[in-house]
PDB file of N, CA and C in Angstrom:
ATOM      1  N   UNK A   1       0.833  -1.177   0.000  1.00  0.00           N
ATOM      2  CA  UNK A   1       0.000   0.000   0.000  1.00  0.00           C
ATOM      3  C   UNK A   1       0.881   1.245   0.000  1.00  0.00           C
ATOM      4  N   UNK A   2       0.739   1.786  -0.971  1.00  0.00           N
ATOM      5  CA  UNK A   2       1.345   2.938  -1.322  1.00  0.00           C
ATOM      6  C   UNK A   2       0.679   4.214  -0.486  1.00  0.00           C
ATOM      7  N   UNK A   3       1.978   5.613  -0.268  1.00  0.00           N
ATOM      8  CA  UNK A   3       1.194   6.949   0.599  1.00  0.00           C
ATOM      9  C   UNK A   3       0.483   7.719  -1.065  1.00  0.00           C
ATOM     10  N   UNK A   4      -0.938   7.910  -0.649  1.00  0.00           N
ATOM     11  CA  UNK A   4      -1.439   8.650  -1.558  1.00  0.00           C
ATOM     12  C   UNK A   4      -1.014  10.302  -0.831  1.00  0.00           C
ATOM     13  N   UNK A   5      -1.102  10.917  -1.638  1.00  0.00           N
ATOM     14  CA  UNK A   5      -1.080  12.892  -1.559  1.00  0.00           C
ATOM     15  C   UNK A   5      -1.875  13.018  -1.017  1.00  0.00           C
ATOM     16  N   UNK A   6      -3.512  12.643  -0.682  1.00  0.00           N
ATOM     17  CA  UNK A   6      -4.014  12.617   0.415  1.00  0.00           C
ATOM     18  C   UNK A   6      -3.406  12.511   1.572  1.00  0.00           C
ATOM     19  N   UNK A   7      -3.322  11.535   1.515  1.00  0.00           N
ATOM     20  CA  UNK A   7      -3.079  11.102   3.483  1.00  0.00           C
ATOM     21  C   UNK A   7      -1.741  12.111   3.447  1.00  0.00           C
ATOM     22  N   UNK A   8      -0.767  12.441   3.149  1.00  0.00           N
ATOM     23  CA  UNK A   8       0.550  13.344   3.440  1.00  0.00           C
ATOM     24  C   UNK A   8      -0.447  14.630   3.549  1.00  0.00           C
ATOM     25  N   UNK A   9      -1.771  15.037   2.660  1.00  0.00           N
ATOM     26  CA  UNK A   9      -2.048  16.432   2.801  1.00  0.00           C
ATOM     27  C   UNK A   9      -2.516  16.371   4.538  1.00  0.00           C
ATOM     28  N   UNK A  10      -3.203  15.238   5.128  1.00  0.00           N
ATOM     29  CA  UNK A  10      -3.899  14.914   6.035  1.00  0.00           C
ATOM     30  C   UNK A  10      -2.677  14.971   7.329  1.00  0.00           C
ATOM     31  N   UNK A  11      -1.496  14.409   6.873  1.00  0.00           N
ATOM     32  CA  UNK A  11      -0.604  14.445   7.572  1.00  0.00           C
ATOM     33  C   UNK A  11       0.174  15.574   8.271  1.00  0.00           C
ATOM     34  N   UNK A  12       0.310  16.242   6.920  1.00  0.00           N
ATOM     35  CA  UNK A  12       0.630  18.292   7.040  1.00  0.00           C
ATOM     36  C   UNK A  12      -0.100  18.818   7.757  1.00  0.00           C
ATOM     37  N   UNK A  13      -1.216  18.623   7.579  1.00  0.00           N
ATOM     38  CA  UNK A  13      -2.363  19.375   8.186  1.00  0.00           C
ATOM     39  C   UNK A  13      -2.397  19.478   9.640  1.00  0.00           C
ATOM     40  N   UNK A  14      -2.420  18.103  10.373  1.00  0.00           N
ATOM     41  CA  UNK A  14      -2.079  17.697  11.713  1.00  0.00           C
ATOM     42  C   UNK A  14      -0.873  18.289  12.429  1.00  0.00           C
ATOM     43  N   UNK A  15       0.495  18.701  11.793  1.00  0.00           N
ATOM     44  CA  UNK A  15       1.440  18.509  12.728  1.00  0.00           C
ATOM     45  C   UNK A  15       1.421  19.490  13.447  1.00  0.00           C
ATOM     46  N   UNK A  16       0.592  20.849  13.041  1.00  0.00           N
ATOM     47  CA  UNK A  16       0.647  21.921  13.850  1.00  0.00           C
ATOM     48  C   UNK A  16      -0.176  21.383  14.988  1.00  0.00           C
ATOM     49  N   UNK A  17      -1.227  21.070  14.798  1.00  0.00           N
ATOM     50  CA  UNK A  17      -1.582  20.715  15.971  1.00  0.00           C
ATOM     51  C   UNK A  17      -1.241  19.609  16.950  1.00  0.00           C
ATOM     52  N   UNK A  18      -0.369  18.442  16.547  1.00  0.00           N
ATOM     53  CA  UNK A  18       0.569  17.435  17.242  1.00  0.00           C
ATOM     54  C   UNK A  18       1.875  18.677  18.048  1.00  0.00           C
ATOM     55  N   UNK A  19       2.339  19.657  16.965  1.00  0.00           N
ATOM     56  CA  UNK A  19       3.512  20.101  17.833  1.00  0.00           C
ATOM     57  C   UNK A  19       2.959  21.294  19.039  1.00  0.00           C
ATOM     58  N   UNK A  20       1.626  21.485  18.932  1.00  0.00           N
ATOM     59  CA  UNK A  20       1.199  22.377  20.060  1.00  0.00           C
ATOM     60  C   UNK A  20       0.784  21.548  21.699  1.00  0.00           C
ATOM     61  N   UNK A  21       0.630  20.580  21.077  1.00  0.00           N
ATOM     62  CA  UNK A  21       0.167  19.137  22.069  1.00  0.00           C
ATOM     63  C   UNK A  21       1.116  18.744  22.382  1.00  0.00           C
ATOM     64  N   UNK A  22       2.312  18.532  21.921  1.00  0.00           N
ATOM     65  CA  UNK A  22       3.350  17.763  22.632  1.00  0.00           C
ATOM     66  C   UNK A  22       4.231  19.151  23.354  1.00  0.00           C
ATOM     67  N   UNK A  23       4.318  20.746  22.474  1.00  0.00           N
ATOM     68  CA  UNK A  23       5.000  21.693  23.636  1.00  0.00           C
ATOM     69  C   UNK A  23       3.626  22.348  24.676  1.00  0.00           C
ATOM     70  N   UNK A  24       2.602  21.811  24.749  1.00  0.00           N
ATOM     71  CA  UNK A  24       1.905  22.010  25.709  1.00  0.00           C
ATOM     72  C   UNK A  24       2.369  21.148  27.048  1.00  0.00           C
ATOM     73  N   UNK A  25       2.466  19.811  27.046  1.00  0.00           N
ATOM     74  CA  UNK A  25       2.538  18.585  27.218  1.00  0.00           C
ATOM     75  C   UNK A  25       4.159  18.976  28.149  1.00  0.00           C
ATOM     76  N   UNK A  26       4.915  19.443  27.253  1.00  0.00           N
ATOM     77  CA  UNK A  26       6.367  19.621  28.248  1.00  0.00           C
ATOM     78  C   UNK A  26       6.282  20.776  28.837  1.00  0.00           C
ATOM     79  N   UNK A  27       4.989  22.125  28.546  1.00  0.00           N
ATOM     80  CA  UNK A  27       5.214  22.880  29.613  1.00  0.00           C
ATOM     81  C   UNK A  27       4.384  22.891  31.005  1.00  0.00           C
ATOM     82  N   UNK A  28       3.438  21.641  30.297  1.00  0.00           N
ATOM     83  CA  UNK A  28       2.467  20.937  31.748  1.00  0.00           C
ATOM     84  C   UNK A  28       3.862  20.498  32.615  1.00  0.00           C
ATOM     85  N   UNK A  29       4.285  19.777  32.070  1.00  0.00           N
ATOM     86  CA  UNK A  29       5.230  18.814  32.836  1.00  0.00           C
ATOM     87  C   UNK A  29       6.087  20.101  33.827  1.00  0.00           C
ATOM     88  N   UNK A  30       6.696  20.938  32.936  1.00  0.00           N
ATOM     89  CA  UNK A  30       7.730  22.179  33.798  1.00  0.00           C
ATOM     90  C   UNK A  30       6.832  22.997  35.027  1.00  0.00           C
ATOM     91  N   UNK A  31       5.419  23.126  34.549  1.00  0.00           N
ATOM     92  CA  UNK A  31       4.617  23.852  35.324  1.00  0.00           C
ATOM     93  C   UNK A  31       4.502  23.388  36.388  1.00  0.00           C
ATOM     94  N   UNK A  32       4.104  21.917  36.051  1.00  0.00           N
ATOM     95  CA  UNK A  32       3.950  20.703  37.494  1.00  0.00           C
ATOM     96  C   UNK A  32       5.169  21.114  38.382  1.00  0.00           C
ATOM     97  N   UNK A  33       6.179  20.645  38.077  1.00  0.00           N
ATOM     98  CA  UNK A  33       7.314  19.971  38.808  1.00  0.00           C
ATOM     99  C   UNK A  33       7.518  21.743  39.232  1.00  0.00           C
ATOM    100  N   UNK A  34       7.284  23.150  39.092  1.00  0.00           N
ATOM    101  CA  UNK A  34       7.619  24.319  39.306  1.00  0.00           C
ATOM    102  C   UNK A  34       6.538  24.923  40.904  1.00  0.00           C
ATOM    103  N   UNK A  35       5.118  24.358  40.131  1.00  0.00           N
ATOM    104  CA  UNK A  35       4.429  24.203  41.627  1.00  0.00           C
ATOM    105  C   UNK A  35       4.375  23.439  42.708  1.00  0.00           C
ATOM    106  N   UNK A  36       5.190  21.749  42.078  1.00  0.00           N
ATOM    107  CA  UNK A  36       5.353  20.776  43.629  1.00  0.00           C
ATOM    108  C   UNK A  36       6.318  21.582  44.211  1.00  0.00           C
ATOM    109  N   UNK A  37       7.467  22.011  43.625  1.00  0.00           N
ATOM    110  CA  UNK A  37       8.533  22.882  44.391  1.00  0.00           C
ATOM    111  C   UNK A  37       8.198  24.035  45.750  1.00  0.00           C
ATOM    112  N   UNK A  38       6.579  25.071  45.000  1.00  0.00           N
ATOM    113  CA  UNK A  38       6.758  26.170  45.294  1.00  0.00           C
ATOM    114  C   UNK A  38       5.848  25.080  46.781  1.00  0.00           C
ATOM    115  N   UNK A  39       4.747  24.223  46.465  1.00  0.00           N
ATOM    116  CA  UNK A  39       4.168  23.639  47.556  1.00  0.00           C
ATOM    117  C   UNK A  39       5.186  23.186  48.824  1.00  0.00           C
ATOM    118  N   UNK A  40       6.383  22.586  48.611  1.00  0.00           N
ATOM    119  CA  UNK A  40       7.338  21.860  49.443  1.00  0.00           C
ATOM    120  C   UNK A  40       7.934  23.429  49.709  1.00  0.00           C
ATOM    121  N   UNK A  41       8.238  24.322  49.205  1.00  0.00           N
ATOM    122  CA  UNK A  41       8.867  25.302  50.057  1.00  0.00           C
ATOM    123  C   UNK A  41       8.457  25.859  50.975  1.00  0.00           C
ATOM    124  N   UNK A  42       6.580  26.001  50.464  1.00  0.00           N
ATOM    125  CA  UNK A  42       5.929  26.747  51.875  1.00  0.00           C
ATOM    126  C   UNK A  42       5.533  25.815  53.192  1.00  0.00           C
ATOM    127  N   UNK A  43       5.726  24.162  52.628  1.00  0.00           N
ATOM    128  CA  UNK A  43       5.790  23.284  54.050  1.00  0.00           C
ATOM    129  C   UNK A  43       6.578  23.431  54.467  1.00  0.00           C
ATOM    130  N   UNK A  44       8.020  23.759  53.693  1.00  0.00           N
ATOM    131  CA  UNK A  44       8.969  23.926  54.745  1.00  0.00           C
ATOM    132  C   UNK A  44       9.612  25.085  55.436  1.00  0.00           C
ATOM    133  N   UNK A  45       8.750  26.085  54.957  1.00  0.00           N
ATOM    134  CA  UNK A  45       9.059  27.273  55.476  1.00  0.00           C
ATOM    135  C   UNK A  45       7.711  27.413  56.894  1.00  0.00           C
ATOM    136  N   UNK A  46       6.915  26.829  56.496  1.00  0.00           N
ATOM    137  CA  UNK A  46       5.423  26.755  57.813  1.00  0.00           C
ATOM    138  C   UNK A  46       6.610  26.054  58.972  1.00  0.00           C
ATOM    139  N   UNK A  47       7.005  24.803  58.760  1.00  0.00           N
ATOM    140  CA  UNK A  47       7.690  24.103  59.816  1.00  0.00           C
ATOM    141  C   UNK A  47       8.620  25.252  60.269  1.00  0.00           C
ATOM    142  N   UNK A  48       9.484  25.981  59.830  1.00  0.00           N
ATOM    143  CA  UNK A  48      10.702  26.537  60.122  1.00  0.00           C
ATOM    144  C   UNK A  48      10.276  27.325  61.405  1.00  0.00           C
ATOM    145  N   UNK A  49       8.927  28.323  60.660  1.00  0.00           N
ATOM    146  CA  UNK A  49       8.157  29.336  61.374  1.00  0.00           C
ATOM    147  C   UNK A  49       7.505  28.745  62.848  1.00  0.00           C
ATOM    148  N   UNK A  50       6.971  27.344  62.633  1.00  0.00           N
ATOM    149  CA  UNK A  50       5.902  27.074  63.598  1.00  0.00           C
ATOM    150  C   UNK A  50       6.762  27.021  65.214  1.00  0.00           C
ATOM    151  N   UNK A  51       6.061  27.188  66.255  1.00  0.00           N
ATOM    152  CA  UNK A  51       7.092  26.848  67.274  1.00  0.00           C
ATOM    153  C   UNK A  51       5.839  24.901  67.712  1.00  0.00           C
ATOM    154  N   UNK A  52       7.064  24.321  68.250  1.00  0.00           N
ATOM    155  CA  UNK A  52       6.812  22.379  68.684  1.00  0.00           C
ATOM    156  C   UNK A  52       6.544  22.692  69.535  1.00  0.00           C
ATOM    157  N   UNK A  53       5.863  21.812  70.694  1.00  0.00           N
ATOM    158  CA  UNK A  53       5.543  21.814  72.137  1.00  0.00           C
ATOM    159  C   UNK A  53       6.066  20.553  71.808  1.00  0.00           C
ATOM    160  N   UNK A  54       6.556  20.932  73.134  1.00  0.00           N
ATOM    161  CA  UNK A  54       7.554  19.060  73.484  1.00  0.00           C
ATOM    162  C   UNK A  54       6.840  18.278  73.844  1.00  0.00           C
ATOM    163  N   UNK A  55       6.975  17.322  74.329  1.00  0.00           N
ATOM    164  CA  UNK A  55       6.660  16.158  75.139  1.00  0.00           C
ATOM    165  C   UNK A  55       7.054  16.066  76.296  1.00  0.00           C
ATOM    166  N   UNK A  56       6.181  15.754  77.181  1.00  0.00           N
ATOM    167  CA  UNK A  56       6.051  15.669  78.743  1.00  0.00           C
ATOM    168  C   UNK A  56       6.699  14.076  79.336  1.00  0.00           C
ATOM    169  N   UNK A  57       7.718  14.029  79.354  1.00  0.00           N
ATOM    170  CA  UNK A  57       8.784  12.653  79.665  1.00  0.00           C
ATOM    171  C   UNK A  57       8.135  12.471  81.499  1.00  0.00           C
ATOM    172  N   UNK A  58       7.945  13.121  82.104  1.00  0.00           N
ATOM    173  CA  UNK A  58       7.547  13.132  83.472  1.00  0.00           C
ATOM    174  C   UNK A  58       7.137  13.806  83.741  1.00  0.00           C
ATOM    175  N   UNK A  59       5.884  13.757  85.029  1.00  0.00           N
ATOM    176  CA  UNK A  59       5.124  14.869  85.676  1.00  0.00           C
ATOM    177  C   UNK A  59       5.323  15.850  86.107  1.00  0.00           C
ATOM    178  N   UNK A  60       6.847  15.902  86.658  1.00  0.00           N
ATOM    179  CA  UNK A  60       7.901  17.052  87.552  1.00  0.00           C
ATOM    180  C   UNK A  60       8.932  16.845  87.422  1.00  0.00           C
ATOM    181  N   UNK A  61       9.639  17.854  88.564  1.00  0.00           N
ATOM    182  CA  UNK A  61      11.045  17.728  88.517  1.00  0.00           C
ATOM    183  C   UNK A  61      11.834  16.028  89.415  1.00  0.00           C
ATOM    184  N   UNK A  62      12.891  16.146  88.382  1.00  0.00           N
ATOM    185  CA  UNK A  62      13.115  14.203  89.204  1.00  0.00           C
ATOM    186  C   UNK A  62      14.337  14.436  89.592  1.00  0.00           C
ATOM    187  N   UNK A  63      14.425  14.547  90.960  1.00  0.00           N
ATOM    188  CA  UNK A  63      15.882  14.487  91.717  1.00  0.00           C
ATOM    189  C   UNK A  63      16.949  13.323  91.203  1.00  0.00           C
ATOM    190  N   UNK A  64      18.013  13.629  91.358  1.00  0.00           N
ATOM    191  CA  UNK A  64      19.170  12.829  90.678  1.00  0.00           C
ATOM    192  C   UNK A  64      20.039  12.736  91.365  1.00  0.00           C
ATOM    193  N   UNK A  65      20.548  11.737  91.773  1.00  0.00           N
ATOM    194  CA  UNK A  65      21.804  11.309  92.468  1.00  0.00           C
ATOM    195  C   UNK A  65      23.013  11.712  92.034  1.00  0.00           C
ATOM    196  N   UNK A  66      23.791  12.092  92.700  1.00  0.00           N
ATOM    197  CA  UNK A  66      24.861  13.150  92.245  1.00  0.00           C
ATOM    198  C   UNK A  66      26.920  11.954  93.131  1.00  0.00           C
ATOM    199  N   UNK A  67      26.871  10.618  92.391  1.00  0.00           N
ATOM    200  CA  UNK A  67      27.483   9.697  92.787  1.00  0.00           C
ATOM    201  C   UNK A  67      29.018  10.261  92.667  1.00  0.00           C
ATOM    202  N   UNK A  68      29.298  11.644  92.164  1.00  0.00           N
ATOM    203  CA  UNK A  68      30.299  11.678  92.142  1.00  0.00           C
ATOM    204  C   UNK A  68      31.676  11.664  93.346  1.00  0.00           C
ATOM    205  N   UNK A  69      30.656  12.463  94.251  1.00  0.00           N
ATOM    206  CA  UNK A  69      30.922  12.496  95.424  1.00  0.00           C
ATOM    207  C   UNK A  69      31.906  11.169  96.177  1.00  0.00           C
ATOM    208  N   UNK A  70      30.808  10.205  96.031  1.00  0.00           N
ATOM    209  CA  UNK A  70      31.240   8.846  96.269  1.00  0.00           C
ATOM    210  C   UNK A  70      32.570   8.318  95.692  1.00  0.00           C
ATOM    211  N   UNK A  71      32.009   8.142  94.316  1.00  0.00           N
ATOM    212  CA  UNK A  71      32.922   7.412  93.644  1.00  0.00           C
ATOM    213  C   UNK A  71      33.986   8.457  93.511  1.00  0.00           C
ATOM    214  N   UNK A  72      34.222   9.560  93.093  1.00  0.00           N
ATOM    215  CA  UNK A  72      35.536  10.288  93.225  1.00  0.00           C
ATOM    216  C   UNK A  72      36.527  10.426  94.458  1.00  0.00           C
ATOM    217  N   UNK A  73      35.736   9.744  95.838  1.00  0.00           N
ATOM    218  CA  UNK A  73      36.717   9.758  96.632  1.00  0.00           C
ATOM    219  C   UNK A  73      37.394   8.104  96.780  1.00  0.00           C
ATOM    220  N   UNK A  74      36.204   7.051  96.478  1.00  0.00           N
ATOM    221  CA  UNK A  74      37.166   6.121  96.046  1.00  0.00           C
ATOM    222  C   UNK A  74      37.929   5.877  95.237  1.00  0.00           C
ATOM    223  N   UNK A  75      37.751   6.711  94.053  1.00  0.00           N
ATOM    224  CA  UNK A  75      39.023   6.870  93.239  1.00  0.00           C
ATOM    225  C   UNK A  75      40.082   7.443  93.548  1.00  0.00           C
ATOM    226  N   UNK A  76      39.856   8.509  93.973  1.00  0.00           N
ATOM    227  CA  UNK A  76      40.918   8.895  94.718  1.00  0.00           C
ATOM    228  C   UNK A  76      42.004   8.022  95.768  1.00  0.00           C
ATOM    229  N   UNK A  77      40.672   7.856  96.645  1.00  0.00           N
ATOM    230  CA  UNK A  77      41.839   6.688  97.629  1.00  0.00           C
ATOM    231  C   UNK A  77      42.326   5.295  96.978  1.00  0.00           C
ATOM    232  N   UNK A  78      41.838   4.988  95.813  1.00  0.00           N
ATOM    233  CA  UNK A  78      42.451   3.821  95.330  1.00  0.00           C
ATOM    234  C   UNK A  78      43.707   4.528  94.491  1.00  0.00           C
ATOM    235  N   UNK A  79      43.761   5.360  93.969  1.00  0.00           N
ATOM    236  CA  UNK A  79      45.157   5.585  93.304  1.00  0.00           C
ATOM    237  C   UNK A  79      46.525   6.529  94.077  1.00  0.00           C
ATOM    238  N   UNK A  80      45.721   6.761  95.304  1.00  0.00           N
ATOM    239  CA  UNK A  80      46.455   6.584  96.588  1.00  0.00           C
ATOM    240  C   UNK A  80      47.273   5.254  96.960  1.00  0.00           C
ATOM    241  N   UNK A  81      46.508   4.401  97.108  1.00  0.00           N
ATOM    242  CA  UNK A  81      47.191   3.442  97.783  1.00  0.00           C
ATOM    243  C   UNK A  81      47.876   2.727  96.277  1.00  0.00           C
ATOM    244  N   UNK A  82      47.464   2.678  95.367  1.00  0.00           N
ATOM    245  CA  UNK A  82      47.998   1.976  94.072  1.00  0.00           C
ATOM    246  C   UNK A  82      49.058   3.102  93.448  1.00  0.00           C
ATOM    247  N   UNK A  83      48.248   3.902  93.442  1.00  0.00           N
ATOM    248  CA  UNK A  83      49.466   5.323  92.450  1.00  0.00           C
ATOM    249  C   UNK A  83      50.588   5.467  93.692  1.00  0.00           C
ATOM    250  N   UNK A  84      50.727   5.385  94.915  1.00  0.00           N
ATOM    251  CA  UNK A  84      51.748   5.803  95.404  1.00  0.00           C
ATOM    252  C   UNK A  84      52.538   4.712  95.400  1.00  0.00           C
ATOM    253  N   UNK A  85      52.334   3.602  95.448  1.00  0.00           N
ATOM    254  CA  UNK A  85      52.942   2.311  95.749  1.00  0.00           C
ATOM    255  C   UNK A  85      54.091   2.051  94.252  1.00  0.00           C
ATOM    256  N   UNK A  86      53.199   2.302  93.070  1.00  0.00           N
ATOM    257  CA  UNK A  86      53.807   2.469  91.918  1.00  0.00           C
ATOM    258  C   UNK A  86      54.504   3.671  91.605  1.00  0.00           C
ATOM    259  N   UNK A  87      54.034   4.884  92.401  1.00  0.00           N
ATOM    260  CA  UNK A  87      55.566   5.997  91.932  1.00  0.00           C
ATOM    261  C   UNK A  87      56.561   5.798  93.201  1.00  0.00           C
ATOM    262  N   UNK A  88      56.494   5.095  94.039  1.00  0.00           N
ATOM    263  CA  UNK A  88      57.593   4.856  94.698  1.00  0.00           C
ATOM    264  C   UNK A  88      58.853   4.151  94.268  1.00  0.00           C
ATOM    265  N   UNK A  89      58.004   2.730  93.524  1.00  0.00           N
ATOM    266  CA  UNK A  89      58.896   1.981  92.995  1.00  0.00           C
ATOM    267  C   UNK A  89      59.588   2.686  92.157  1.00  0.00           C
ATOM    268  N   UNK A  90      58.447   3.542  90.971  1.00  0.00           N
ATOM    269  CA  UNK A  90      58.737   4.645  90.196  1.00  0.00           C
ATOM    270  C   UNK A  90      60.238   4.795  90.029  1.00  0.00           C
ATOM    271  N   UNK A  91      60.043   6.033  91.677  1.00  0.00           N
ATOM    272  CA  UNK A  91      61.075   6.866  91.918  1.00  0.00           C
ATOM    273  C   UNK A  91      62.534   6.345  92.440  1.00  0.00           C
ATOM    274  N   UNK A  92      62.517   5.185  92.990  1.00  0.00           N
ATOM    275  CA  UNK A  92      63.584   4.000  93.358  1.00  0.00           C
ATOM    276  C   UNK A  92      64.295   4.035  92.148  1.00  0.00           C
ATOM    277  N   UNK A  93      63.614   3.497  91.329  1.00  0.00           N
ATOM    278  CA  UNK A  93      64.625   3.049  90.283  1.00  0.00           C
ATOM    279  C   UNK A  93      64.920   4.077  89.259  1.00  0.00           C
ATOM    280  N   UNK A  94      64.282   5.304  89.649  1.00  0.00           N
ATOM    281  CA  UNK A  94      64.686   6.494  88.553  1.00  0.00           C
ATOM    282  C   UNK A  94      65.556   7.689  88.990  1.00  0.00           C
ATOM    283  N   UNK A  95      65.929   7.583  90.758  1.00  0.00           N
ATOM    284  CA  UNK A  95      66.620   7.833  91.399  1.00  0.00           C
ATOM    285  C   UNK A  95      66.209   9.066  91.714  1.00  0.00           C
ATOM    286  N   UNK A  96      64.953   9.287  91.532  1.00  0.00           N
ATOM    287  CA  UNK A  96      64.481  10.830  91.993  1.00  0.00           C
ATOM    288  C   UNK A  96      62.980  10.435  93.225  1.00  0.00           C
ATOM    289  N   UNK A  97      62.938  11.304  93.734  1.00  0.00           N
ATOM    290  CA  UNK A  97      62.437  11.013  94.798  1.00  0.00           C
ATOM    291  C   UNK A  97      60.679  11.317  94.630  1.00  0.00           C
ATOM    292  N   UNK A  98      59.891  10.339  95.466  1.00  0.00           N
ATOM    293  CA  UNK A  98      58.530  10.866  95.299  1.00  0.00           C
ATOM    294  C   UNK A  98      57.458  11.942  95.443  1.00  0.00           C
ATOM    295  N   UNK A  99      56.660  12.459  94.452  1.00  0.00           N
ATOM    296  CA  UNK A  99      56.114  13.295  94.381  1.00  0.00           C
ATOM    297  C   UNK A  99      55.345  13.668  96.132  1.00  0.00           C
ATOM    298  N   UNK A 100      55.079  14.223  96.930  1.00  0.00           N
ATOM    299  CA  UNK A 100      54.458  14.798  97.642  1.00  0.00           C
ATOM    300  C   UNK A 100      53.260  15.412  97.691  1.00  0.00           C
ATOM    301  N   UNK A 101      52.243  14.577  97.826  1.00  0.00           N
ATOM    302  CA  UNK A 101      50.683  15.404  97.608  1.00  0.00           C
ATOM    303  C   UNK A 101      50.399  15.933  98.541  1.00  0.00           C
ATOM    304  N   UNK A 102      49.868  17.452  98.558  1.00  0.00           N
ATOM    305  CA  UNK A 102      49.437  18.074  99.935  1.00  0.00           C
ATOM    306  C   UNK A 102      47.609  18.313  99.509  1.00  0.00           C
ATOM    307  N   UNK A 103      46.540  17.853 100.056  1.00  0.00           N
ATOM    308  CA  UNK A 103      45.428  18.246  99.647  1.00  0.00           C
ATOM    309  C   UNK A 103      45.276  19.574 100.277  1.00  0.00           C
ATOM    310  N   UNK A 104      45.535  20.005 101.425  1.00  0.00           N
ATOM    311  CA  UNK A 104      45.341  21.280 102.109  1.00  0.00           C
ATOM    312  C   UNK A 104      46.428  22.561 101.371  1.00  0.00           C
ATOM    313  N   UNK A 105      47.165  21.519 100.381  1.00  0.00           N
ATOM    314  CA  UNK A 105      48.133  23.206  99.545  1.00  0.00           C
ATOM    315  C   UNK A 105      47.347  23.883  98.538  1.00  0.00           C
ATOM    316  N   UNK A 106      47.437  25.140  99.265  1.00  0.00           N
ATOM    317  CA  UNK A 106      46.668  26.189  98.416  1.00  0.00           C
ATOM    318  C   UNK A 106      45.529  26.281  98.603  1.00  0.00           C
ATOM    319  N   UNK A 107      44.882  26.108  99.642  1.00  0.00           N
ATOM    320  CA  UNK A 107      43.491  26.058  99.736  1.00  0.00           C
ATOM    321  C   UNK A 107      43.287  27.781 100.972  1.00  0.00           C
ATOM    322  N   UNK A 108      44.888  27.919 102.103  1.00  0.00           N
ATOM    323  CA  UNK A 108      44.459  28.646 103.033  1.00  0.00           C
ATOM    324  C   UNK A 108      45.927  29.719 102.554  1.00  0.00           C
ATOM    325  N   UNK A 109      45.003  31.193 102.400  1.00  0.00           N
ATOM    326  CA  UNK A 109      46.277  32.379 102.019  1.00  0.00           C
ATOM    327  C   UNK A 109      46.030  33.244 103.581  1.00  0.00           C
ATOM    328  N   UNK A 110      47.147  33.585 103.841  1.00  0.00           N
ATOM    329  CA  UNK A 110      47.350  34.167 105.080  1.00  0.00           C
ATOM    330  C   UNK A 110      47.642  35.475 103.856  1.00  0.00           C
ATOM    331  N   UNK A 111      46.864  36.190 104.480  1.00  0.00           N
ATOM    332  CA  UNK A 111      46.668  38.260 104.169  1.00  0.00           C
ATOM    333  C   UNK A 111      46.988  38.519 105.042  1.00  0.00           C
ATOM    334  N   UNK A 112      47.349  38.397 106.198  1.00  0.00           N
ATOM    335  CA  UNK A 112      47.549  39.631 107.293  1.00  0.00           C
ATOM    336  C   UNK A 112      49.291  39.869 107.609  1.00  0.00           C
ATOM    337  N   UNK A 113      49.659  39.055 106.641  1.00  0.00           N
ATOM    338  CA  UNK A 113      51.242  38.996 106.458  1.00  0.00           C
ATOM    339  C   UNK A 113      52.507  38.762 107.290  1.00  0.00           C
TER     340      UNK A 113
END
């Protein structure tokens, strides 16, 4: 089957209106994807603006144990009896003598001179 000059006149005839349909068609598409944008900017500009109310984790204020107390003085006294035992040996064999801890140095300034 051969193209008669018909159907090509039929063909001509159409493309203006095929090429208004298909650049309609890609500026639907640009328009779309230009307003999901402008939609997602003003959600995320509402969030930026809005102020959250938190969440209520407990009814009041919850007192807290404050263990440092504790445990920093057994640390202390354990690297007392361990830290001195080891800079003694330390200092034995390095021929310089052991450090001297005073807890009361520097705590009391005599002003009256």
């Amino acid at each position: 089957m051969a193209i008669t000059p018909l159907d090509l006149q039929m063909i001509f005839s159409q493309l203006d209106q095929i090429g208004k349909e298909v650049s309609s068609q890609k500026e639907g598409a640009a328009l779309r994807s230009v307003m999901q944008n402008d939609s997602r900017q003003k959600i995320q500009d509402e969030k930026m603006k809005s102020v959250h109310q938190t969440d209520d984790s407990g009814s009041g204020p919850v007192k807290t144990k404050n263990n440092k107390k504790d445990s920093g003085e057994e640390e202390t006294s354990g690297k007392k009896s361990a830290g001195g035992k080891e800079s003694e040996a330390d200092g034995e064999s390095a021929g310089t003598l052991p450090a001297v801890h005073d807890l009361n140095l520097g705590k009391y300034v005599d002003i009256s001179g």
